[in-house]
Protein backbone atom coordinates (compact mmCIF):
# COMPACT_ATOMS: atom_id res chain seq x y z
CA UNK A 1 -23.18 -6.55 -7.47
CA UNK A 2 -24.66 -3.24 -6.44
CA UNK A 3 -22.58 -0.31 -7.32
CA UNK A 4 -22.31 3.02 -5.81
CA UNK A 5 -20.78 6.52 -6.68
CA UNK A 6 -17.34 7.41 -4.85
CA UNK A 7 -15.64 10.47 -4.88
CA UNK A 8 -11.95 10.82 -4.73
CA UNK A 9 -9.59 13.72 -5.08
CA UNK A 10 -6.65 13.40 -6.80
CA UNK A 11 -3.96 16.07 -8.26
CA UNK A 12 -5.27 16.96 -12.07
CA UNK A 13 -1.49 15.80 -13.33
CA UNK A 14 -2.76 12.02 -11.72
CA UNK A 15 -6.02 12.51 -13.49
CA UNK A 16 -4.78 12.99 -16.94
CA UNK A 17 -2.57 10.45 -16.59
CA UNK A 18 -4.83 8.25 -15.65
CA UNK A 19 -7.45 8.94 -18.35
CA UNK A 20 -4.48 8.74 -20.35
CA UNK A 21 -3.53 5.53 -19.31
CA UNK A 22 -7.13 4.21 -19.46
CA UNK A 23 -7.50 5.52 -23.11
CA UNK A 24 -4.58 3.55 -24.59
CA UNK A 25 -5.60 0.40 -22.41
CA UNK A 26 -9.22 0.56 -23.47
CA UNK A 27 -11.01 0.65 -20.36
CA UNK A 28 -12.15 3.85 -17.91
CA UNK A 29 -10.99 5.36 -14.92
CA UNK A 30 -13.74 3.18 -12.93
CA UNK A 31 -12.40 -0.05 -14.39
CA UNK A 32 -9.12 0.64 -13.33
CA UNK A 33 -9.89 1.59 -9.82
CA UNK A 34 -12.28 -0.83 -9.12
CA UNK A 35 -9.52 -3.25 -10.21
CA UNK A 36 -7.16 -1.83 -8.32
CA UNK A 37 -9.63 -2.00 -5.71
CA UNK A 38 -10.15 -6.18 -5.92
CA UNK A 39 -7.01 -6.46 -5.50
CA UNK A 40 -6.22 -5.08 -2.28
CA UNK A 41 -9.18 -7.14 -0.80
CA UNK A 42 -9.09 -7.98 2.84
CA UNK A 43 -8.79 -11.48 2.14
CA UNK A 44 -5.38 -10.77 0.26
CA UNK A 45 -2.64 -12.29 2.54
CA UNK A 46 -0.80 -9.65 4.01
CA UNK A 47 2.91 -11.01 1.72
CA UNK A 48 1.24 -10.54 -1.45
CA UNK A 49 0.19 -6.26 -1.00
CA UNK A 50 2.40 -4.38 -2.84
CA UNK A 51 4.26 -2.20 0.05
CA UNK A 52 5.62 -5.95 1.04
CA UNK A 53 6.43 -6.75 -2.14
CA UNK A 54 8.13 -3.78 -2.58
CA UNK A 55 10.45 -3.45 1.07
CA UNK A 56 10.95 -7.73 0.93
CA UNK A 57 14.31 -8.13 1.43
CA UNK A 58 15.22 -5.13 3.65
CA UNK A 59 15.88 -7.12 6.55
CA UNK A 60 17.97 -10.50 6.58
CA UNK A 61 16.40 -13.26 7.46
CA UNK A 62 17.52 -13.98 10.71
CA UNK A 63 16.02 -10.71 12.27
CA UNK A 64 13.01 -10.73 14.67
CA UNK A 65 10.62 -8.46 15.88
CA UNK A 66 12.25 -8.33 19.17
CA UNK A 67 15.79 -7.44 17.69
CA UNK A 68 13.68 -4.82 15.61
CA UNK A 69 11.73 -3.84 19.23
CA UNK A 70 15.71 -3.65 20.44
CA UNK A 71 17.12 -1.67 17.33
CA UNK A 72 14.21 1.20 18.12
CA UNK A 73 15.01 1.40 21.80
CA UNK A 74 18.89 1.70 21.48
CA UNK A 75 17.99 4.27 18.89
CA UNK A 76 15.23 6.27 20.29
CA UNK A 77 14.91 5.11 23.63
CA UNK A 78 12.69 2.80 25.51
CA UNK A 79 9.16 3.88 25.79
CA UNK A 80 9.06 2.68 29.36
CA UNK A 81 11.75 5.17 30.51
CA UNK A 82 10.18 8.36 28.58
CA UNK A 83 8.06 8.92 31.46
């Protein structure tokens, strides 16, 4: 695999904490980004990214896009008639 340099800004409090955090788990900063990395592959279905993971369960079951497409033009209005 051919590796190449990437440079990322981050908040020094994040930094720490993540040098921190690599320290105790015996790996680097690269390691853990470059795992974090492989994991959010495009090949990853879409239900398995974190975000989802995270807001599953917001909606009940029974709701569909076009009762969501509904909900956002009773609240905001329709798109259509901002003209």
């Amino acid at each position: 695999m051919q590796e190449t340099k990437l440079t990322v800004r981050v908040s020094r409090a994040r930094l720490e904490n993540a040098k921190r955090y690599a320290k105790e788990h015996d790996t680097t900063v690269t390691n853990l980004i470059d795992a974090y990395l492989a994991r959010i592959s495009a090949q990853e279905p879409l239900d398995e990214a974190p975000i989802v993971a995270r807001i599953s369960g917001s909606l009940s079951l029974g709701v569909s896009r076009d009762d969501y497409h509904k909900h956002l033009d009773e609240k905001y209005g329709s798109a259509k008639n901002s003209d």
